[in-house]
Protein backbone atom coordinates (compact mmCIF):
# COMPACT_ATOMS: atom_id res chain seq x y z
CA UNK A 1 93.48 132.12 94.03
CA UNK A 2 94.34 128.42 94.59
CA UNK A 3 97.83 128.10 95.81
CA UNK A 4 100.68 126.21 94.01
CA UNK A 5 100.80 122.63 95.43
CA UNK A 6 104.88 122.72 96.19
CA UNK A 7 106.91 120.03 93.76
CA UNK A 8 108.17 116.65 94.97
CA UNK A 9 107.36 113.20 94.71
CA UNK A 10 103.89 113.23 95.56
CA UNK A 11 103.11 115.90 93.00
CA UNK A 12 105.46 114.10 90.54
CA UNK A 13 103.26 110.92 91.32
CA UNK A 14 100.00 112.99 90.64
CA UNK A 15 101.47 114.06 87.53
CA UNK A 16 102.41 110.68 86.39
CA UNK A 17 98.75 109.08 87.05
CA UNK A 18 97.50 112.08 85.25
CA UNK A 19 99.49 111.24 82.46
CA UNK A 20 98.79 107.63 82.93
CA UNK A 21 94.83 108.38 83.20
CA UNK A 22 95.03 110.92 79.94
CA UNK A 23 96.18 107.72 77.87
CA UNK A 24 92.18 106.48 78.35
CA UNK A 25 91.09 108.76 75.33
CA UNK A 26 93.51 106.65 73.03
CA UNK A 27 90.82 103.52 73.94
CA UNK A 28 90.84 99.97 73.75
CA UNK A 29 92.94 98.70 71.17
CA UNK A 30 92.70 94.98 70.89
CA UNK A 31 96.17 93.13 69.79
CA UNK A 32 99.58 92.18 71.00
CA UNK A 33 101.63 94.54 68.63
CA UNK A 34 101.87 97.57 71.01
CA UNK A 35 102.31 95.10 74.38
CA UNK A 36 104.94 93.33 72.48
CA UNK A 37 106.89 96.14 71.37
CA UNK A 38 106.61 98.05 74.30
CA UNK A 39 107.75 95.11 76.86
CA UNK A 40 110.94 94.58 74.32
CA UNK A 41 111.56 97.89 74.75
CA UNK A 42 111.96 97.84 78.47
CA UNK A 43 113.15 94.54 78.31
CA UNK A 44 110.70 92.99 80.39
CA UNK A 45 109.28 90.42 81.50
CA UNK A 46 113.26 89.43 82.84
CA UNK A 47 113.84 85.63 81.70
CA UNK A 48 114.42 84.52 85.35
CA UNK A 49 110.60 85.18 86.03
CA UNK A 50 108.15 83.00 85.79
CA UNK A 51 104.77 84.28 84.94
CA UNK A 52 101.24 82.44 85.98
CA UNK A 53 98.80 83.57 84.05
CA UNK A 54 94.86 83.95 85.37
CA UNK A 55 92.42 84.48 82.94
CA UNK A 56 88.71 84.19 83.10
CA UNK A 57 84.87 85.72 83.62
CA UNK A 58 84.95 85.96 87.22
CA UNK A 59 87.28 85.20 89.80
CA UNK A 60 90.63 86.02 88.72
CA UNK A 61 91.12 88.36 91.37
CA UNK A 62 90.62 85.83 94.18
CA UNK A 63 92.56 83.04 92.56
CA UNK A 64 95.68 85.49 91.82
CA UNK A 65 95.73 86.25 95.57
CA UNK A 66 95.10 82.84 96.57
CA UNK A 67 98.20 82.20 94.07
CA UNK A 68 100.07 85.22 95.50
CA UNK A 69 99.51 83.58 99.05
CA UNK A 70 100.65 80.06 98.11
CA UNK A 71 103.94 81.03 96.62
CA UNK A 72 104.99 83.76 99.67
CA UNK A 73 104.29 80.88 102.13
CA UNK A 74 106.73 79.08 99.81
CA UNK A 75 108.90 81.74 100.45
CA UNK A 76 108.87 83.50 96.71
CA UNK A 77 109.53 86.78 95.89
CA UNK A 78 106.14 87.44 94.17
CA UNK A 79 104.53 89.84 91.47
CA UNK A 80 101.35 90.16 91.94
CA UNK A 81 99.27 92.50 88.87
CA UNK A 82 95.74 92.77 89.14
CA UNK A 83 93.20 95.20 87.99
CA UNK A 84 91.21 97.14 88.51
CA UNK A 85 92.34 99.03 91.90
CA UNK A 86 89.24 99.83 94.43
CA UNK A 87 91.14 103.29 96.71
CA UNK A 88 94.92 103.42 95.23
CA UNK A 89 96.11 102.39 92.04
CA UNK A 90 99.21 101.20 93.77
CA UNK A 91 96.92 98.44 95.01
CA UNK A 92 97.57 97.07 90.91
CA UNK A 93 100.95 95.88 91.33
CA UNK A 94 102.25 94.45 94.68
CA UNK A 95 106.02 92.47 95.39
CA UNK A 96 105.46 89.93 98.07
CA UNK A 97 102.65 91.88 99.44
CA UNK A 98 104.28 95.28 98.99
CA UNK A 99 102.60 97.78 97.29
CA UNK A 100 104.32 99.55 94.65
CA UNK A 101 106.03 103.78 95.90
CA UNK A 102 104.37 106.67 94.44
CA UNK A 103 108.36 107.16 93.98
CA UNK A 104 108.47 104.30 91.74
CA UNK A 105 105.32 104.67 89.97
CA UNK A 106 106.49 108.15 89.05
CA UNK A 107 109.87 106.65 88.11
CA UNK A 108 108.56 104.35 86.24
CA UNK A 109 105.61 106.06 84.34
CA UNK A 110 108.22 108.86 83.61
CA UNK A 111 110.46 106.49 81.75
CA UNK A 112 107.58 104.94 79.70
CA UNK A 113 106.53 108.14 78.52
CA UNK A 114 109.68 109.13 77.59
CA UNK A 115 109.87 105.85 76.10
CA UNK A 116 106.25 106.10 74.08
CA UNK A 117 106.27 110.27 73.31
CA UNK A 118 106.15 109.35 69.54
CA UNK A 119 104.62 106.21 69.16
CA UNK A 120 101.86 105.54 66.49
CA UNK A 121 99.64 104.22 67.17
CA UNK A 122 100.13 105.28 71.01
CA UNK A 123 100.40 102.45 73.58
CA UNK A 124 96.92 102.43 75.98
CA UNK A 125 96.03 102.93 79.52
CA UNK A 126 96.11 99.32 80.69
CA UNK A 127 99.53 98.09 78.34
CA UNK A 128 101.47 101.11 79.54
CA UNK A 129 100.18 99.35 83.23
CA UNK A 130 100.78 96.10 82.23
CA UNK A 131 104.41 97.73 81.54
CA UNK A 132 105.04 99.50 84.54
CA UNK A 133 104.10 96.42 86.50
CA UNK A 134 106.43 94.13 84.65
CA UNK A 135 109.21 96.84 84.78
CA UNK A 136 108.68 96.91 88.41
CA UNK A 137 109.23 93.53 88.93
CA UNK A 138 112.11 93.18 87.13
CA UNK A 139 113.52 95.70 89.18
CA UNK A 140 112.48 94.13 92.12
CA UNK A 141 113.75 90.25 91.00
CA UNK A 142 110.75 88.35 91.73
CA UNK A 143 110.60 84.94 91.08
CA UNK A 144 107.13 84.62 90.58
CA UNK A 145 104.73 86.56 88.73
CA UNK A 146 100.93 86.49 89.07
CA UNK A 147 99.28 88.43 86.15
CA UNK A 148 95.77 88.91 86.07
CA UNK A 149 94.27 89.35 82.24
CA UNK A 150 92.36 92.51 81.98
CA UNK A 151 89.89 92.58 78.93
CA UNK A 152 90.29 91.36 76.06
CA UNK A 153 91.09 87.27 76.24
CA UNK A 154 93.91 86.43 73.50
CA UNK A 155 94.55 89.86 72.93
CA UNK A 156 94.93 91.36 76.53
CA UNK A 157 98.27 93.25 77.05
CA UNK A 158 98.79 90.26 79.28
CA UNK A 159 99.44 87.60 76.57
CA UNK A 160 102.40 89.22 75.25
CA UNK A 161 104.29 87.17 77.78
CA UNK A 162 105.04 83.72 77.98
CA UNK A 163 103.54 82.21 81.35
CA UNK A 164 104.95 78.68 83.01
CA UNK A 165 101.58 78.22 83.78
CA UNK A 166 97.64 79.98 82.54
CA UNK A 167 95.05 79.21 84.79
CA UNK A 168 91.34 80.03 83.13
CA UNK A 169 88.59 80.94 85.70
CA UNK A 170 84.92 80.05 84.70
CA UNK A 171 84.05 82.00 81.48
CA UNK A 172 81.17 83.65 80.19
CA UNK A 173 79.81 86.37 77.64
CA UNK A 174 81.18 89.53 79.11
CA UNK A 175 82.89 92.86 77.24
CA UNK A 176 80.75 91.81 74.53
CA UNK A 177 80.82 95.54 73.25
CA UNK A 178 84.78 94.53 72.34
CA UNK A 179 85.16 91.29 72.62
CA UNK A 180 82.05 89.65 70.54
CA UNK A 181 78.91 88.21 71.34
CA UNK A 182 80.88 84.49 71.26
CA UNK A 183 82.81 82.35 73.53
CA UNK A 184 85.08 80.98 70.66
């Protein structure tokens, strides 16, 4: 008989990414509607943020750290959301370096589903993410915020926000499967 891992907040952070992970069988949805209704609904991104936006092929991971780099030797309090994670998906969403608790991912994944129980159609994996990460920077008052675009171009949960600045990495035919077999 496997015993009973004992409750707290690492087993309330397991629960919460197995939530989190369980919202992969609702797919890909392409579109802003979800993103943008979900974000108004936390309130988020907070208007005293302002949001670069890296989107692109290849890249975008170096140039949001690069980003992330310039701006803390500038001394901003940075958001930095990138994705995907290699060991911890903590590593996703980072404030000035930091990454985000367990304790606050399960915070905050707890009040998005609360939030989302009844939606239709049900918010996915990476804008319920997208959320938490905005959510937590709100929380945390950054200044700046470094989003990385996940898949999906115009429609990424990403572009429901209104950056200061986009930067576009080189582009190519990638995601075709979703995205198209086009550039335009």
């Amino acid at each position: 008989m496997k015993p009973k891992e004992a409750s707290g907040p690492r087993s309330s952070y397991k629960e919460a990414l197995a939530w989190l992970f369980g919202t992969q069988r609702f797919g890909i949805k392409l579109g802003l509607e979800n993103s943008q209704r979900l974000f108004h609904a936390l309130a988020v991104p907070s208007p005293n943020e302002r949001i670069i936006h890296v989107a692109g092929t290849n890249g975008k991971g170096s140039v949001c750290a690069l980003l992330d780099s310039i701006c803390r030797a500038a001394n901003y309090r940075t958001g930095l959301f990138t994705s995907p994670h290699l060991v911890s998906f903590r590593e996703r969403i980072q404030v000035s370096g930091e990454l985000i608790s367990e304790e606050e991912v399960a915070r905050g994944l707890g009040k998005i589903r609360e939030l989302v129980a009844n939606w239709d159609p049900h918010p996915t994996f990476f804008e319920i993410t997208t959320a938490l990460a905005l959510d937590h920077f709100r929380n945390r008052e950054t200044e700046i915020v470094i989003l990385e675009t996940g898949m999906g171009g115009r429609l990424d949960a990403t572009n429901a926000t209104q950056p200061v600045v986009s930067v576009l990495t080189p582009i190519a035919l990638d995601h075709e499967k979703w995205l198209g077999d086009s550039l335009a």
